[in-house]
N, C-alpha and C. Protein backbone atom coordinates (compact mmCIF):
# COMPACT_ATOMS: atom_id res chain seq x y z
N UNK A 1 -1.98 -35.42 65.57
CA UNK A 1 -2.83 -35.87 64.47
C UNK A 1 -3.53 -34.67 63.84
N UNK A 2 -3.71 -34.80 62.30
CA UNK A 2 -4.29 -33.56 61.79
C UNK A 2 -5.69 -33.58 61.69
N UNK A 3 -6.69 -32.38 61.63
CA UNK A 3 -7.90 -32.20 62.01
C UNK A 3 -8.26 -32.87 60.59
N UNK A 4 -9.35 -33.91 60.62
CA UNK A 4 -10.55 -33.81 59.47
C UNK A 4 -11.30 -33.08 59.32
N UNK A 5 -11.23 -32.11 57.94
CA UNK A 5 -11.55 -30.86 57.77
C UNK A 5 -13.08 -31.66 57.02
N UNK A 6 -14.02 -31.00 56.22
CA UNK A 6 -15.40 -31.33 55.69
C UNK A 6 -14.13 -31.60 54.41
N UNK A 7 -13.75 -30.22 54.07
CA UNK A 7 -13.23 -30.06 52.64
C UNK A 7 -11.72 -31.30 52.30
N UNK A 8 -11.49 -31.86 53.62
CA UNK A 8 -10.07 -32.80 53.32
C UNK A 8 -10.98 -33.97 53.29
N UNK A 9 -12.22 -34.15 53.50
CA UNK A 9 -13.33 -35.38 53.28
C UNK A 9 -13.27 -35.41 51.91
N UNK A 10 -13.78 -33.82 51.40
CA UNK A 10 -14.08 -33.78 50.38
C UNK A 10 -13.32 -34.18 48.76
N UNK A 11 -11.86 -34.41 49.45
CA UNK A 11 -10.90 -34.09 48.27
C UNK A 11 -9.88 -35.22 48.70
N UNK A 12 -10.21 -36.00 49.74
CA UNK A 12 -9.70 -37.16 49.93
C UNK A 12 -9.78 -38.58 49.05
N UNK A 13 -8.83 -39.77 48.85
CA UNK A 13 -8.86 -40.73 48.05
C UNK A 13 -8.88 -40.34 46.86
N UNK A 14 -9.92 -41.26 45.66
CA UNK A 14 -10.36 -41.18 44.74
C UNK A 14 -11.42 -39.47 43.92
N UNK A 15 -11.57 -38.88 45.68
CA UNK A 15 -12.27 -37.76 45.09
C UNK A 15 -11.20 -36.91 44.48
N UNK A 16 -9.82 -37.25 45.09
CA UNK A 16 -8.44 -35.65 44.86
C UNK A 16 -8.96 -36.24 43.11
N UNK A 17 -8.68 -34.45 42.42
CA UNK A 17 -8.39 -34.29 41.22
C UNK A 17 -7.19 -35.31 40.66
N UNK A 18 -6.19 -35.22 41.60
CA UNK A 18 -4.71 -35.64 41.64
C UNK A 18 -4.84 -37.47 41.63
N UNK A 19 -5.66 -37.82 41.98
CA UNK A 19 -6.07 -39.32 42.57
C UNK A 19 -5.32 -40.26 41.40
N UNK A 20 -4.32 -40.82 41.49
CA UNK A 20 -4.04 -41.96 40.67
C UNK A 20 -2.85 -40.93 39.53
N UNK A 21 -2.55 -39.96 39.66
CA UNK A 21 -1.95 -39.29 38.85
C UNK A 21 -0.74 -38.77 38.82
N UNK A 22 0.62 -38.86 38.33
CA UNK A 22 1.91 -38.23 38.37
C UNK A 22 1.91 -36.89 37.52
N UNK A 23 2.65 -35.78 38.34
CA UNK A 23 3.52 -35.14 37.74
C UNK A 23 4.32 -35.32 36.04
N UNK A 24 4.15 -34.96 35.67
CA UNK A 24 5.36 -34.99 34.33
C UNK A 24 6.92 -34.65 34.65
N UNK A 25 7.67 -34.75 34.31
CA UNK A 25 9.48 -34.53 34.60
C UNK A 25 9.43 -33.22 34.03
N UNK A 26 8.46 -32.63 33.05
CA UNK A 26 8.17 -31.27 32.49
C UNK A 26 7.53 -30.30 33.50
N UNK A 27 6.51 -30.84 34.50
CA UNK A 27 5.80 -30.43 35.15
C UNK A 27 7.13 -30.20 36.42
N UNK A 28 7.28 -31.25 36.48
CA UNK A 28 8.30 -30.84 38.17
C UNK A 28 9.67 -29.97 37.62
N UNK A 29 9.71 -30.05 36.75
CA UNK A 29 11.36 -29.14 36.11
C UNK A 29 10.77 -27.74 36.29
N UNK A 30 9.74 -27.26 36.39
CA UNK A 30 8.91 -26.28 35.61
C UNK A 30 8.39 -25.51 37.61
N UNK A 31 8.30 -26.62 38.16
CA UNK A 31 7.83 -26.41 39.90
C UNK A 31 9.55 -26.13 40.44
N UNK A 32 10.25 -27.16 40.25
CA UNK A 32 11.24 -26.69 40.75
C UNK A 32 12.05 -25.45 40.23
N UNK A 33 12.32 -25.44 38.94
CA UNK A 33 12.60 -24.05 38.72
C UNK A 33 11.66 -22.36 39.31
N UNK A 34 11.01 -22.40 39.50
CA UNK A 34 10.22 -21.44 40.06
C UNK A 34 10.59 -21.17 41.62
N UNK A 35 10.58 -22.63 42.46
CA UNK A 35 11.00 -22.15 43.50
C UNK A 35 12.29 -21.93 43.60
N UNK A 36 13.49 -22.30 42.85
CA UNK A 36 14.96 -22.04 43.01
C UNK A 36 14.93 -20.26 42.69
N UNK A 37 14.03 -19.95 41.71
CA UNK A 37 14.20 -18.02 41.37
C UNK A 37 13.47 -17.83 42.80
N UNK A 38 12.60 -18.40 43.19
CA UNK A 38 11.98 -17.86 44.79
C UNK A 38 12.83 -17.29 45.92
N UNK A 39 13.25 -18.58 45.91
CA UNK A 39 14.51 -19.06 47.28
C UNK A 39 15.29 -18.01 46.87
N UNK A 40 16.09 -18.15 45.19
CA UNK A 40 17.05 -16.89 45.15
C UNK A 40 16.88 -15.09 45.58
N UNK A 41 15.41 -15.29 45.00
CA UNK A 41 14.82 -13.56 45.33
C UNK A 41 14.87 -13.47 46.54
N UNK A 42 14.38 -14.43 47.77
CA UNK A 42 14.63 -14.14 49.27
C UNK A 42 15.84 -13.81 49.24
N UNK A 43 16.89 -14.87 48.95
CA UNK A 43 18.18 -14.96 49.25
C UNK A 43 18.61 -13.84 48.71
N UNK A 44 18.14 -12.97 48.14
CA UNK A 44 19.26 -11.64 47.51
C UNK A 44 18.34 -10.40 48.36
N UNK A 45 17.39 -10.47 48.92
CA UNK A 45 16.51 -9.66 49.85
C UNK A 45 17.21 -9.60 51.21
N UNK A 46 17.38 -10.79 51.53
CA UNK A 46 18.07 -11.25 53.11
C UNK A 46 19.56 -10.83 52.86
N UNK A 47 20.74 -10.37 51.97
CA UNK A 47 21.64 -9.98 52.06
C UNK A 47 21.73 -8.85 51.85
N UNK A 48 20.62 -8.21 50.85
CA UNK A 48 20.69 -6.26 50.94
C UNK A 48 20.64 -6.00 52.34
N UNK A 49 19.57 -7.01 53.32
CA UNK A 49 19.27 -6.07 54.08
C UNK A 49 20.30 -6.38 55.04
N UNK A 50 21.13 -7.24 55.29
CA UNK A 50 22.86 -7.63 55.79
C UNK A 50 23.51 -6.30 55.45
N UNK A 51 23.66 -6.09 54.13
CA UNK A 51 24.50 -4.79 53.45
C UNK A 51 24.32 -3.49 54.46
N UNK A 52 22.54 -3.33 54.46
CA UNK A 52 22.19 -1.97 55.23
C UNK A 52 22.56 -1.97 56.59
N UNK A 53 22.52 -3.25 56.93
CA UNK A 53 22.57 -3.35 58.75
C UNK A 53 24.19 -2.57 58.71
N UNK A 54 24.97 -3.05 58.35
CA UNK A 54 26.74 -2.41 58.36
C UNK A 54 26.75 -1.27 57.59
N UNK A 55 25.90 -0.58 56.29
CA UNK A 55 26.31 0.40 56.33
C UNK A 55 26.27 1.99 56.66
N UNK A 56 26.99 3.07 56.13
CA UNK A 56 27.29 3.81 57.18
C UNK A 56 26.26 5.09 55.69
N UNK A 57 25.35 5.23 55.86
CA UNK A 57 24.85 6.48 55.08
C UNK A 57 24.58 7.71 55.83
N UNK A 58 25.78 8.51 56.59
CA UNK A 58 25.50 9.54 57.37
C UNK A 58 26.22 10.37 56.48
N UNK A 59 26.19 11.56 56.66
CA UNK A 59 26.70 12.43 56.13
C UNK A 59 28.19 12.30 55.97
N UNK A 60 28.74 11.89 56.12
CA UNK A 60 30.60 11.87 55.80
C UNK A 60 30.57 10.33 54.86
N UNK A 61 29.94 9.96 54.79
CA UNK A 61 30.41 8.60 53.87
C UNK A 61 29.33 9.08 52.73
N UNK A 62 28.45 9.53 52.69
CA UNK A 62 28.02 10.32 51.49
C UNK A 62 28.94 11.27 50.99
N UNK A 63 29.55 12.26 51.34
CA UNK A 63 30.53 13.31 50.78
C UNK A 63 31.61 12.27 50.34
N UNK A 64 32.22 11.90 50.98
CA UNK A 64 33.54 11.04 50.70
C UNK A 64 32.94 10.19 49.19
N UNK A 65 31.80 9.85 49.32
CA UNK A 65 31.63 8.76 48.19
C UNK A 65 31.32 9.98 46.54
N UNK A 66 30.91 11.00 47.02
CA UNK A 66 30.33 12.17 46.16
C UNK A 66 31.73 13.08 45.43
N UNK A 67 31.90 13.40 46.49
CA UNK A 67 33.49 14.09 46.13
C UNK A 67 34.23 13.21 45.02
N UNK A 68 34.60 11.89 45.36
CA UNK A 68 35.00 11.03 44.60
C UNK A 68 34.51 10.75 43.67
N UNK A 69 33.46 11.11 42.69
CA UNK A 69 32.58 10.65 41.58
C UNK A 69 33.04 12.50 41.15
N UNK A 70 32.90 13.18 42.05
CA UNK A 70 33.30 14.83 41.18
C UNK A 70 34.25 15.05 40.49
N UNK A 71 35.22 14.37 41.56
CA UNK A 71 36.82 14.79 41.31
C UNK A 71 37.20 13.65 40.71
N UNK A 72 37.32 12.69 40.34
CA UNK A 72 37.78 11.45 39.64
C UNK A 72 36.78 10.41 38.63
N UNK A 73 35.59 11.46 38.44
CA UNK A 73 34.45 10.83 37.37
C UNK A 73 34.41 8.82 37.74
N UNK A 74 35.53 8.32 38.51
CA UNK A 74 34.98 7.10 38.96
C UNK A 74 35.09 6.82 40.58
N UNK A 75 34.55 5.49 40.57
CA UNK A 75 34.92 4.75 41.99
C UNK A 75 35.41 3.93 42.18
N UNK A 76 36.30 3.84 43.36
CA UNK A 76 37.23 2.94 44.08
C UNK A 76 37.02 2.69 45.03
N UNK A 77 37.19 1.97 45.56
CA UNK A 77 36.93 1.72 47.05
C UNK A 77 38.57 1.57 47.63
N UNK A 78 39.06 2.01 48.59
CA UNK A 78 39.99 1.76 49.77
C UNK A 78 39.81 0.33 50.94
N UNK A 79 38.43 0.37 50.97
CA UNK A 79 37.96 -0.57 52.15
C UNK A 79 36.92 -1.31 51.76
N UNK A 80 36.01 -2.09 52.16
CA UNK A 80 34.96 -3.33 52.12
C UNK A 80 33.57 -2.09 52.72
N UNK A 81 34.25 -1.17 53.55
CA UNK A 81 32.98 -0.60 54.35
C UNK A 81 32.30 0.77 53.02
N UNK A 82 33.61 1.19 52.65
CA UNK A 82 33.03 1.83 51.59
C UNK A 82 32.63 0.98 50.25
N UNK A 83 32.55 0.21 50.37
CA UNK A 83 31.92 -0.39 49.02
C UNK A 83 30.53 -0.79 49.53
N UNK A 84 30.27 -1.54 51.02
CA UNK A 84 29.40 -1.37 51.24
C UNK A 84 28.59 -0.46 51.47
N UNK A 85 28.98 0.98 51.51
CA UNK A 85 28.26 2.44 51.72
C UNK A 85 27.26 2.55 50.74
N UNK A 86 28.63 2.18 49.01
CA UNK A 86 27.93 2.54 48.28
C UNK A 86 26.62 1.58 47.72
N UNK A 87 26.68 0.39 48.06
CA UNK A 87 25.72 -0.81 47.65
C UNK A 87 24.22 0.07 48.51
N UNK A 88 24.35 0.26 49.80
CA UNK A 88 23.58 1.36 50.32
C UNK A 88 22.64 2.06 49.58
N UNK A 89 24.02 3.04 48.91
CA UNK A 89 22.72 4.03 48.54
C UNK A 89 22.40 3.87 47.26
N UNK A 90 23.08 2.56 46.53
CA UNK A 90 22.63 2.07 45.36
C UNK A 90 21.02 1.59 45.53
N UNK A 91 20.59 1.51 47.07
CA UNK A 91 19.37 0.06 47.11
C UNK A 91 18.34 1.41 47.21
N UNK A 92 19.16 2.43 47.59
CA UNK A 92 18.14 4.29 48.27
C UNK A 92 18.08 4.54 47.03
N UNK A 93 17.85 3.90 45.88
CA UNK A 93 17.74 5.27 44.41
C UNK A 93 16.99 6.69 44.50
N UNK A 94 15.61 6.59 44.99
CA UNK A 94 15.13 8.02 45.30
C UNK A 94 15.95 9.03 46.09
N UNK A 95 16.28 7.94 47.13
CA UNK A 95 17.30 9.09 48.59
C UNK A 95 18.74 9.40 47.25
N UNK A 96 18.99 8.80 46.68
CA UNK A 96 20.52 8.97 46.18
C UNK A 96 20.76 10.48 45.50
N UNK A 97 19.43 10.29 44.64
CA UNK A 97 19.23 11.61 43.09
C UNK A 97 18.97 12.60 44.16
N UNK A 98 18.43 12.90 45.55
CA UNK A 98 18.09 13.66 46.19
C UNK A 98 19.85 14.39 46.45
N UNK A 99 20.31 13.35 47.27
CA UNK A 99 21.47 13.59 47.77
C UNK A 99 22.31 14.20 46.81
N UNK A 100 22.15 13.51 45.60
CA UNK A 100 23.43 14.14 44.53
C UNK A 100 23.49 15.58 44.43
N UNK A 101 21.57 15.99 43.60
CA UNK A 101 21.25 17.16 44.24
C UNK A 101 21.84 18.17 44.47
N UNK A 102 21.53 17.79 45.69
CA UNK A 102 22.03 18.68 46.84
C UNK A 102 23.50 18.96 47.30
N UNK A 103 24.58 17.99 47.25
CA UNK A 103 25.23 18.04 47.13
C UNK A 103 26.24 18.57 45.76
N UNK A 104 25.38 18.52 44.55
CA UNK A 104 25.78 19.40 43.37
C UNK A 104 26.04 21.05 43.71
N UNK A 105 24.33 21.38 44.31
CA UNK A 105 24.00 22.50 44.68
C UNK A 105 25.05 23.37 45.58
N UNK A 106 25.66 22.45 46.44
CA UNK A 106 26.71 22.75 47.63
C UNK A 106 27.68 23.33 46.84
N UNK A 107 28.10 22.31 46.13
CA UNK A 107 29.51 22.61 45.39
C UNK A 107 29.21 23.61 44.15
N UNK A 108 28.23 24.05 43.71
CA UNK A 108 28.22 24.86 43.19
C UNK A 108 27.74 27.03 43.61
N UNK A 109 27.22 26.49 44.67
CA UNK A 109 27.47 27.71 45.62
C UNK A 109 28.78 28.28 46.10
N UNK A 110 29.56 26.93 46.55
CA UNK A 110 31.14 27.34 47.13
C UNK A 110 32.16 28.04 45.69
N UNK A 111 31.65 27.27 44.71
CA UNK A 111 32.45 27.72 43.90
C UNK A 111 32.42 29.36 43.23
């Protein structure tokens, strides 16, 4: 059983604002849409972070993904794991511009 609060005294029956009153089909279109973008924003939060758990941002799946943007100005993927690499360091934008960087810097020393 739930506690009788002072304030659920207070706002109980005839006192609720709400007392005797419906929603509009405008009003609930307007509640439910809000929580469906809610639910969705979790729901696209709870699968980046699925994405990160599998992927691989160590140093060899960064080069492999880098090299490939040097030498072929696009991307392909071979596998599911490299596409997930790159969703990765799509979600790292600060870590990414770092990495590019540096990895510019590399390849332009060797050369």
């Amino acid at each position: 059983m739930m506690e009788t609060t002072k304030q659920s005294i207070e706002k109980s029956g005839n006192l609720n604002p709400m007392w005797g009153k419906r929603q509009s089909l405008e009003t609930k279109k307007k509640i439910s849409d809000s929580q469906k973008r809610r639910y969705a924003a979790i729901r696209k939060a709870i699968r980046e972070q699925d994405i990160l758990q599998f992927a691989q941002t160590n140093g060899e799946a960064r080069n492999e993904l880098i090299h490939q943007l040097l030498d072929k100005n696009n991307i392909s993927f071979d596998n599911i794991q490299q596409a997930v690499n790159f969703v990765a360091f799509l979600l790292e934008k600060e870590r990414v511009k770092d990495i590019i960087r540096e990895e510019i810097n590399k390849l332009l020393v060797n050369d």
